[in-house]
PDB file of N, CA and C in Angstrom:
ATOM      1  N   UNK A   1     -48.850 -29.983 -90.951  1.00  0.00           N
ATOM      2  CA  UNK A   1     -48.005 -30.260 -89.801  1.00  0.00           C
ATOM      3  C   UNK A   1     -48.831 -30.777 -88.621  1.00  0.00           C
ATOM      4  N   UNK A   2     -50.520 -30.053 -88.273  1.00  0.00           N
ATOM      5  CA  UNK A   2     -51.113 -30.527 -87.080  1.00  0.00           C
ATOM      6  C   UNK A   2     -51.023 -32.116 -87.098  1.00  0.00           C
ATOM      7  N   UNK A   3     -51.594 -32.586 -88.897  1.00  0.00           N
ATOM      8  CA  UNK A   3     -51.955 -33.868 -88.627  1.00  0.00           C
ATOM      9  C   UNK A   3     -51.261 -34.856 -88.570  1.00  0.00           C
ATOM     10  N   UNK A   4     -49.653 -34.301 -89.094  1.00  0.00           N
ATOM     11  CA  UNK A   4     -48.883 -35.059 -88.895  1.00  0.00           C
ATOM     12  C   UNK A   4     -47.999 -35.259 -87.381  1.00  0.00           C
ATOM     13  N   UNK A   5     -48.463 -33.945 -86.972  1.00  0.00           N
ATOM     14  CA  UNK A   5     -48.146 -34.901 -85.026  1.00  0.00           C
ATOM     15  C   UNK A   5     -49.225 -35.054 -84.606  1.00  0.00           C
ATOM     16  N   UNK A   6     -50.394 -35.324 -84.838  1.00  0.00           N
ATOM     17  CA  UNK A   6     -51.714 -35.839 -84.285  1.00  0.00           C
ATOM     18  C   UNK A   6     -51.625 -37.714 -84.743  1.00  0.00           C
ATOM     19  N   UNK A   7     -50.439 -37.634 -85.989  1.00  0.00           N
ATOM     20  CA  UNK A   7     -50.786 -39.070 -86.488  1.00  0.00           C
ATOM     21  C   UNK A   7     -49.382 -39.923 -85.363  1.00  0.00           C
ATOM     22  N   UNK A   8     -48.048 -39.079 -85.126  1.00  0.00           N
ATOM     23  CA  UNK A   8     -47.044 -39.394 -84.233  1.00  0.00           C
ATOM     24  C   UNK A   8     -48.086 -39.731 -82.584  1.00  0.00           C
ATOM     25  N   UNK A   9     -48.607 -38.894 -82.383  1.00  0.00           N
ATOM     26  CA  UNK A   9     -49.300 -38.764 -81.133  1.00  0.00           C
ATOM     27  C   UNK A   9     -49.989 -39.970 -80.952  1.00  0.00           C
ATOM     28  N   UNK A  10     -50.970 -40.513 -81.897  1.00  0.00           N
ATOM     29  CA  UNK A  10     -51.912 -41.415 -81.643  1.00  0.00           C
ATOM     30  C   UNK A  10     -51.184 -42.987 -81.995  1.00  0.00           C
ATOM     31  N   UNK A  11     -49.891 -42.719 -82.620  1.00  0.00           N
ATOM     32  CA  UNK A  11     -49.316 -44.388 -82.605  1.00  0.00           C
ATOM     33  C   UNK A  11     -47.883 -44.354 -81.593  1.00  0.00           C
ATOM     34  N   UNK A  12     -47.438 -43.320 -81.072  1.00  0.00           N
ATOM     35  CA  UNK A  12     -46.756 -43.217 -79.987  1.00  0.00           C
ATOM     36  C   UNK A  12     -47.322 -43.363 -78.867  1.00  0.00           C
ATOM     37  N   UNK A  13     -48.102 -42.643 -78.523  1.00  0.00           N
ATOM     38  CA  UNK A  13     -48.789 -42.479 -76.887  1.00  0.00           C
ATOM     39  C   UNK A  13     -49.929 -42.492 -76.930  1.00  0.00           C
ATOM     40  N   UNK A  14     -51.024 -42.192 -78.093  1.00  0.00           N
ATOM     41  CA  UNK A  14     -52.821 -42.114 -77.622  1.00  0.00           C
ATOM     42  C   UNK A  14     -53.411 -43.657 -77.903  1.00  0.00           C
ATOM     43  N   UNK A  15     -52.240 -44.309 -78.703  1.00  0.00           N
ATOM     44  CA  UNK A  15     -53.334 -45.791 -78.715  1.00  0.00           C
ATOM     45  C   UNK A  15     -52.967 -46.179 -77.425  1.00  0.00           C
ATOM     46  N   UNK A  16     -51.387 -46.698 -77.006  1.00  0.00           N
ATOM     47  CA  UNK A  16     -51.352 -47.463 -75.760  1.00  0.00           C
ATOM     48  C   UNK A  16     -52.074 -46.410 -74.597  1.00  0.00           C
ATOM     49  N   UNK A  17     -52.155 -45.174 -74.520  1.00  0.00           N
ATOM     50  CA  UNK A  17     -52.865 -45.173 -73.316  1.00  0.00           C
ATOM     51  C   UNK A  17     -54.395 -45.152 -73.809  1.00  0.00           C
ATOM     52  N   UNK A  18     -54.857 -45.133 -74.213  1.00  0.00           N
ATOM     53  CA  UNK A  18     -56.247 -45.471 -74.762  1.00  0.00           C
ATOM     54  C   UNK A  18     -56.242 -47.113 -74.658  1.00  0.00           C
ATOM     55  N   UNK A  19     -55.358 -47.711 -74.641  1.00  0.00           N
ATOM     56  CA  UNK A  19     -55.873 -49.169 -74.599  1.00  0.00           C
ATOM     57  C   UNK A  19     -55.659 -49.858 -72.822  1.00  0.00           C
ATOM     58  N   UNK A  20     -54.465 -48.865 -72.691  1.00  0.00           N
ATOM     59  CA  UNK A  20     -54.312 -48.874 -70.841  1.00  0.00           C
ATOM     60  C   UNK A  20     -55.774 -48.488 -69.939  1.00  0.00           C
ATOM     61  N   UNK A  21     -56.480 -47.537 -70.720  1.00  0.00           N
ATOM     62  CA  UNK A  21     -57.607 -46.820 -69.880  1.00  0.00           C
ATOM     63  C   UNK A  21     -58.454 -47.728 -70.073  1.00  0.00           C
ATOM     64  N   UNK A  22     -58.424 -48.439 -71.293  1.00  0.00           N
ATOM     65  CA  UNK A  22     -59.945 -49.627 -71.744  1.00  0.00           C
ATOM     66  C   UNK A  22     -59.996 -50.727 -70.767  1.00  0.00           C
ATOM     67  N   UNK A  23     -58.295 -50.944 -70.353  1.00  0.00           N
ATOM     68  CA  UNK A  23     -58.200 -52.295 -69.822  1.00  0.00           C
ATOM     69  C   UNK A  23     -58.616 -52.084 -68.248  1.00  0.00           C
ATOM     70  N   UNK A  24     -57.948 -50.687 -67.527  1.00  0.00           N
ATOM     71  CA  UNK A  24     -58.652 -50.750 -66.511  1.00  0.00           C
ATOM     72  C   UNK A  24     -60.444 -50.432 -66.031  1.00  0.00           C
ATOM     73  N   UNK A  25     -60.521 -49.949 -67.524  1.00  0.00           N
ATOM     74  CA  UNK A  25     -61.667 -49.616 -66.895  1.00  0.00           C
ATOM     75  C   UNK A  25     -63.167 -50.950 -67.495  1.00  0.00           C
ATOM     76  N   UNK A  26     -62.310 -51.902 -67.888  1.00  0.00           N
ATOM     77  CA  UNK A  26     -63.429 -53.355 -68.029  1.00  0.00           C
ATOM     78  C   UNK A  26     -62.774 -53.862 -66.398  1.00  0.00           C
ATOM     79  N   UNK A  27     -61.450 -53.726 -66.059  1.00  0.00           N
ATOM     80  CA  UNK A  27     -61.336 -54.529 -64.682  1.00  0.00           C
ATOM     81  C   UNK A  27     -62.397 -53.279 -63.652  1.00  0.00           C
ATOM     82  N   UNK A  28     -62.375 -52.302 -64.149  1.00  0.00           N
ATOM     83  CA  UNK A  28     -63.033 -51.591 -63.148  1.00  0.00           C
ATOM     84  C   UNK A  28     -64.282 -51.868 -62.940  1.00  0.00           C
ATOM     85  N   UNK A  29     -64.969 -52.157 -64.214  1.00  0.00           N
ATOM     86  CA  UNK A  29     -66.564 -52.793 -64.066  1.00  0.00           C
ATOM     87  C   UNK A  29     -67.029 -54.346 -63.838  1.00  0.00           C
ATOM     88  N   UNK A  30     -65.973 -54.817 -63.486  1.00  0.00           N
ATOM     89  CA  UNK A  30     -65.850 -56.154 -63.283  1.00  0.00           C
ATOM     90  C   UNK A  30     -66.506 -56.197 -61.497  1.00  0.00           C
ATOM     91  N   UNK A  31     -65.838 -55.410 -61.118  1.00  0.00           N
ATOM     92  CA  UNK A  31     -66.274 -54.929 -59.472  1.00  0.00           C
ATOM     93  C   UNK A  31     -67.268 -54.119 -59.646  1.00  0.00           C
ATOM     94  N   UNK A  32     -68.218 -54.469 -58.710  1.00  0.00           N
ATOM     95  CA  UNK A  32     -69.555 -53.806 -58.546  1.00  0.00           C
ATOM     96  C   UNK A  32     -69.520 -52.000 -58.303  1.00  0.00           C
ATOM     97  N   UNK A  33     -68.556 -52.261 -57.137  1.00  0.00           N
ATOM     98  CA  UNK A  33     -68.549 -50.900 -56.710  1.00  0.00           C
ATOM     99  C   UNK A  33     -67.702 -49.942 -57.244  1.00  0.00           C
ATOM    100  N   UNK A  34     -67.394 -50.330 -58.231  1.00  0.00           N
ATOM    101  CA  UNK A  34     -66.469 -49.527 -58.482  1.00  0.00           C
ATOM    102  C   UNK A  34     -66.800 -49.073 -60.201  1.00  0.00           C
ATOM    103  N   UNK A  35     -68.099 -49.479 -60.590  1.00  0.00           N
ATOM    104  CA  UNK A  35     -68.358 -49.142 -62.120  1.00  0.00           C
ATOM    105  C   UNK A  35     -68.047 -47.529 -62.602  1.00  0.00           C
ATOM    106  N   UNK A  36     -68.847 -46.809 -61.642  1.00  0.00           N
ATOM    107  CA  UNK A  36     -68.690 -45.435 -62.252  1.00  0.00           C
ATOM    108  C   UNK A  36     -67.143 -44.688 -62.666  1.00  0.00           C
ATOM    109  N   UNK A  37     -65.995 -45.743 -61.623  1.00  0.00           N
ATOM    110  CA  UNK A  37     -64.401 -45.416 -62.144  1.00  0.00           C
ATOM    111  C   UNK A  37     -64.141 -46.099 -63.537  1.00  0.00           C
ATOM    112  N   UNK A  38     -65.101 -47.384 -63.521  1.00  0.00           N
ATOM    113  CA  UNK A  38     -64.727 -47.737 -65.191  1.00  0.00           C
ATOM    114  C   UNK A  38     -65.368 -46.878 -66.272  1.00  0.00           C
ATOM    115  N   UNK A  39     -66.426 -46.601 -65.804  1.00  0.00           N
ATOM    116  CA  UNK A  39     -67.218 -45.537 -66.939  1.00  0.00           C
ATOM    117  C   UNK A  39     -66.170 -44.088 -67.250  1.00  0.00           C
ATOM    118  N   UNK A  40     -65.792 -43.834 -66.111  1.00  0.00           N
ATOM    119  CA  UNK A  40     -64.793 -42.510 -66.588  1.00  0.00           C
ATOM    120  C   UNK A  40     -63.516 -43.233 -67.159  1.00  0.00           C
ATOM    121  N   UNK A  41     -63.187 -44.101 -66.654  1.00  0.00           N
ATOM    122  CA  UNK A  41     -61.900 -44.931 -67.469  1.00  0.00           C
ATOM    123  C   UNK A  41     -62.297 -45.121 -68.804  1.00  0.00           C
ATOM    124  N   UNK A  42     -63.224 -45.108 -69.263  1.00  0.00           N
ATOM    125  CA  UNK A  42     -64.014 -45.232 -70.807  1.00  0.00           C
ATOM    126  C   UNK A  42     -64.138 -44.213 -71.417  1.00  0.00           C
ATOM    127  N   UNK A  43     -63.940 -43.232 -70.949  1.00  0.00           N
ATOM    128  CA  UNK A  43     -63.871 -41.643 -71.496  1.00  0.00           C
ATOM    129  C   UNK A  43     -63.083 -41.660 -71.538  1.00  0.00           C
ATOM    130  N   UNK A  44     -61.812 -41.418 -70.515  1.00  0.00           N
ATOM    131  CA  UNK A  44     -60.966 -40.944 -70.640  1.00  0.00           C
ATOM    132  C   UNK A  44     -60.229 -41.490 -72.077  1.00  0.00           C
ATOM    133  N   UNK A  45     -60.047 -42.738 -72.089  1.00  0.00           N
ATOM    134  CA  UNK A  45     -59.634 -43.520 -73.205  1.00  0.00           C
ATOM    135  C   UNK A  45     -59.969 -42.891 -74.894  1.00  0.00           C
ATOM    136  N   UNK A  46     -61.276 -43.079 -74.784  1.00  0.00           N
ATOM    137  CA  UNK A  46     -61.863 -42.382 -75.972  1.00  0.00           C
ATOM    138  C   UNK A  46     -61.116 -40.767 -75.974  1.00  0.00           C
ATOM    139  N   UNK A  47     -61.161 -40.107 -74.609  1.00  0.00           N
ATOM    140  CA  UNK A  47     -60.382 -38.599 -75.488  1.00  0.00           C
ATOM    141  C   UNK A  47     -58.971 -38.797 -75.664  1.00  0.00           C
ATOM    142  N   UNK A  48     -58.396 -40.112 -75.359  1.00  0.00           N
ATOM    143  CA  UNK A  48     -57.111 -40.414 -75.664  1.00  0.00           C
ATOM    144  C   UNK A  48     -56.710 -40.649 -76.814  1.00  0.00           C
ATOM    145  N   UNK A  49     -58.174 -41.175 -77.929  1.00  0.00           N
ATOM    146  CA  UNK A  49     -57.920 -41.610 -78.815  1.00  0.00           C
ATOM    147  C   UNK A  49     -57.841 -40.239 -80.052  1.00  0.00           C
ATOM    148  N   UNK A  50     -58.960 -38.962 -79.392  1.00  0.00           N
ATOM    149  CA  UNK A  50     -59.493 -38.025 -79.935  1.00  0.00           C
ATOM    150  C   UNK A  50     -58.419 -37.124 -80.201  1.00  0.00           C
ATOM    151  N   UNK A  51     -57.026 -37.865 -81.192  1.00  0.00           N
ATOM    152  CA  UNK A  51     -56.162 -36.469 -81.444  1.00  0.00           C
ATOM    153  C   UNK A  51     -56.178 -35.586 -82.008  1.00  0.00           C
ATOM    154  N   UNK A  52     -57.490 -34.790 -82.342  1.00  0.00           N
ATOM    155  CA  UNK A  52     -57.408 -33.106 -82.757  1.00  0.00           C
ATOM    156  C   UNK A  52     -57.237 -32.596 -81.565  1.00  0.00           C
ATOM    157  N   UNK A  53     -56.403 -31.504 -81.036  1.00  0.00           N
ATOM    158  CA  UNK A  53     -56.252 -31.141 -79.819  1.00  0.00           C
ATOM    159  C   UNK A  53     -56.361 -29.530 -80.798  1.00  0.00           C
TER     160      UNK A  53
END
């Protein structure tokens, strides 16, 4: 049962926001000052993707 809402989870809601977090966080490193918000935008994404909860 876990893996089967871990597999609902990650094609409902953890890819698009995992791909929402990727996108802001390449516009985030695009701006100088603002890299270290893309670097956490790059995590965050990745534990978006990480559905064993």
């Amino acid at each position: 049962m876990r893996i089967l809402l871990n597999v609902i989870w990650l094609v409902f809601g953890g890819f698009w926001l995992a791909l929402g977090y990727f996108a802001a966080g390449i516009i985030c490193c695009i701006l100088i000052i603002t890299i270290p918000f893309g670097i956490a935008a790059f995590r965050i994404g990745i534990y978006a993707l990480w559905a064993v909860r």
